[in-house]
Protein backbone atom coordinates (compact mmCIF):
# COMPACT_ATOMS: atom_id res chain seq x y z
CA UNK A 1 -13.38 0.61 -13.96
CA UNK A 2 -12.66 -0.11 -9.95
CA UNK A 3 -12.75 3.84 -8.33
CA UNK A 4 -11.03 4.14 -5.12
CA UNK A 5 -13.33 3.86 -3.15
CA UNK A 6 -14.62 0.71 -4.36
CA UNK A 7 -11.24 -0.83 -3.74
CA UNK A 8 -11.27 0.60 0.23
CA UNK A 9 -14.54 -1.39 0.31
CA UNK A 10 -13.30 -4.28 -1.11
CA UNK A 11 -10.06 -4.01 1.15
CA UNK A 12 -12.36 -3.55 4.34
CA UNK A 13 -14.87 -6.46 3.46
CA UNK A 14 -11.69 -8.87 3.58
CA UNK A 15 -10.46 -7.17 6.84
CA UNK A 16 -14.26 -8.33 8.11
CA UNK A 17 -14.34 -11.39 6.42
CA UNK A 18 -10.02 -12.42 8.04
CA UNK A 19 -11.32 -10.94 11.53
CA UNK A 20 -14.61 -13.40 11.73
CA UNK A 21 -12.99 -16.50 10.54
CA UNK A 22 -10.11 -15.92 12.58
CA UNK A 23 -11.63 -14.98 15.90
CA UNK A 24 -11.42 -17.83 17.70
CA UNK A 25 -8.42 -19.39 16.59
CA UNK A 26 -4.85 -19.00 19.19
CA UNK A 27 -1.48 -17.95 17.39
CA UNK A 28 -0.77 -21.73 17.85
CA UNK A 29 -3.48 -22.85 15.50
CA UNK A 30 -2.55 -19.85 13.16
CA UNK A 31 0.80 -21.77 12.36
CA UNK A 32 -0.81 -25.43 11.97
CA UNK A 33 0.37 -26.13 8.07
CA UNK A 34 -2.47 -26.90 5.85
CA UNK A 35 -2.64 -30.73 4.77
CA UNK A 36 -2.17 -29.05 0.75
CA UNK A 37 0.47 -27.40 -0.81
CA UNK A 38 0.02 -23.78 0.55
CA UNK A 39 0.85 -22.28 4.06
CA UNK A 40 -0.25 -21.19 7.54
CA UNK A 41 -2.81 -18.69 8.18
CA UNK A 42 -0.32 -16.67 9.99
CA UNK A 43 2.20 -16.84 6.92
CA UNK A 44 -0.78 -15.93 4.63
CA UNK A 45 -1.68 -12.89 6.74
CA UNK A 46 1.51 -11.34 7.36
CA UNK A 47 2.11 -11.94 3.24
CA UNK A 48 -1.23 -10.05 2.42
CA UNK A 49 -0.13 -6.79 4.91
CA UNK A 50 3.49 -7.00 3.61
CA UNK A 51 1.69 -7.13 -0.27
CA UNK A 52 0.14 -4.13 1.34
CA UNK A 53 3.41 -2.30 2.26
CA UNK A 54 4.16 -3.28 -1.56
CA UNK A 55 1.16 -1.29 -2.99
CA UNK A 56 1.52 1.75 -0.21
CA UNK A 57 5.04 2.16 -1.62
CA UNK A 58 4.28 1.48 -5.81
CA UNK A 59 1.53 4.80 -4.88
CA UNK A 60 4.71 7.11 -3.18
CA UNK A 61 3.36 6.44 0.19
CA UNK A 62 5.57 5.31 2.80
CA UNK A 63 5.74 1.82 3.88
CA UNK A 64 3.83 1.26 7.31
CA UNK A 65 5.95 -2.05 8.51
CA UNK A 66 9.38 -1.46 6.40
CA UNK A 67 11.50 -4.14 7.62
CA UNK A 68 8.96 -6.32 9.80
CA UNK A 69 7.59 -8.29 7.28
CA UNK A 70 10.44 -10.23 5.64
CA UNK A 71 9.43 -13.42 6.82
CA UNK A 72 6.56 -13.21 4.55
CA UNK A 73 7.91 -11.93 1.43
CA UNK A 74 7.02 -14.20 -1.45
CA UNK A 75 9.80 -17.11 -1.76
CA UNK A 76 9.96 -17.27 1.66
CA UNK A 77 10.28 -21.19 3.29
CA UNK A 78 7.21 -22.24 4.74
CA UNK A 79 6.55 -21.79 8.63
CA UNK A 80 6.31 -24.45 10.41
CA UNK A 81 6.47 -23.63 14.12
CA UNK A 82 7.14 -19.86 15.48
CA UNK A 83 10.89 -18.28 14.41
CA UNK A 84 12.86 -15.60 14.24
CA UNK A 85 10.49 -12.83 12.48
CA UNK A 86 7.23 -14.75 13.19
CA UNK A 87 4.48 -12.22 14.00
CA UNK A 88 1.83 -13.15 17.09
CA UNK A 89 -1.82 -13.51 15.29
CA UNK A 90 -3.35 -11.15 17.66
CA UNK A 91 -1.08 -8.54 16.13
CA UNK A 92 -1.49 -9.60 12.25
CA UNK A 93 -5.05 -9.09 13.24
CA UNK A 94 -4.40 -5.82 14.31
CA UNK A 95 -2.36 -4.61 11.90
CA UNK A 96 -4.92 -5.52 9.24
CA UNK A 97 -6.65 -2.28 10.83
CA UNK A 98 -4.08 -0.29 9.66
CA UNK A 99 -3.71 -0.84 6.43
């Protein structure tokens, strides 16, 4: 069975793993649309803190970005350029952190 702690790890090794492959990409190429069926890095980041928020919440804790992430709640449309509720990729990075 997966302790706690093993599931901090696992949560920090993706951190790691999102930080390196993103570090030289600009908030521009973090909304280029994949040739696939899928979505933009930046969607796919601001979905995985907002899942976050989801599993803070579903333990009694409160929610760190209640409200801020509702552009990336599942079922959203996909994001094609930067709108209302898009979040810069410099500060999805960051926010990773604090999860």
């Amino acid at each position: 069975m997966i302790t706690q702690k093993d599931l901090a790890k696992a949560f920090d090794r993706n951190v790691t793993i999102v930080k390196s492959q993103a570090k030289d990409l600009t908030h521009e190429d973090s909304l280029i649309q994949p040739p696939f069926r899928g979505n933009c890095l930046n969607w796919m980041l601001g979905h995985l803190i907002e899942n976050h928020d989801d599993i803070l919440e579903t333990l009694g804790e409160p929610r760190l970005f209640d409200g801020q992430l509702d552009r990336y709640k599942r079922g959203s449309e996909p994001m094609r350029r930067e709108d209302e509720g898009t979040i810069r990729l410099e500060d999805l990075l960051a926010r990773l952190e604090l999860d």
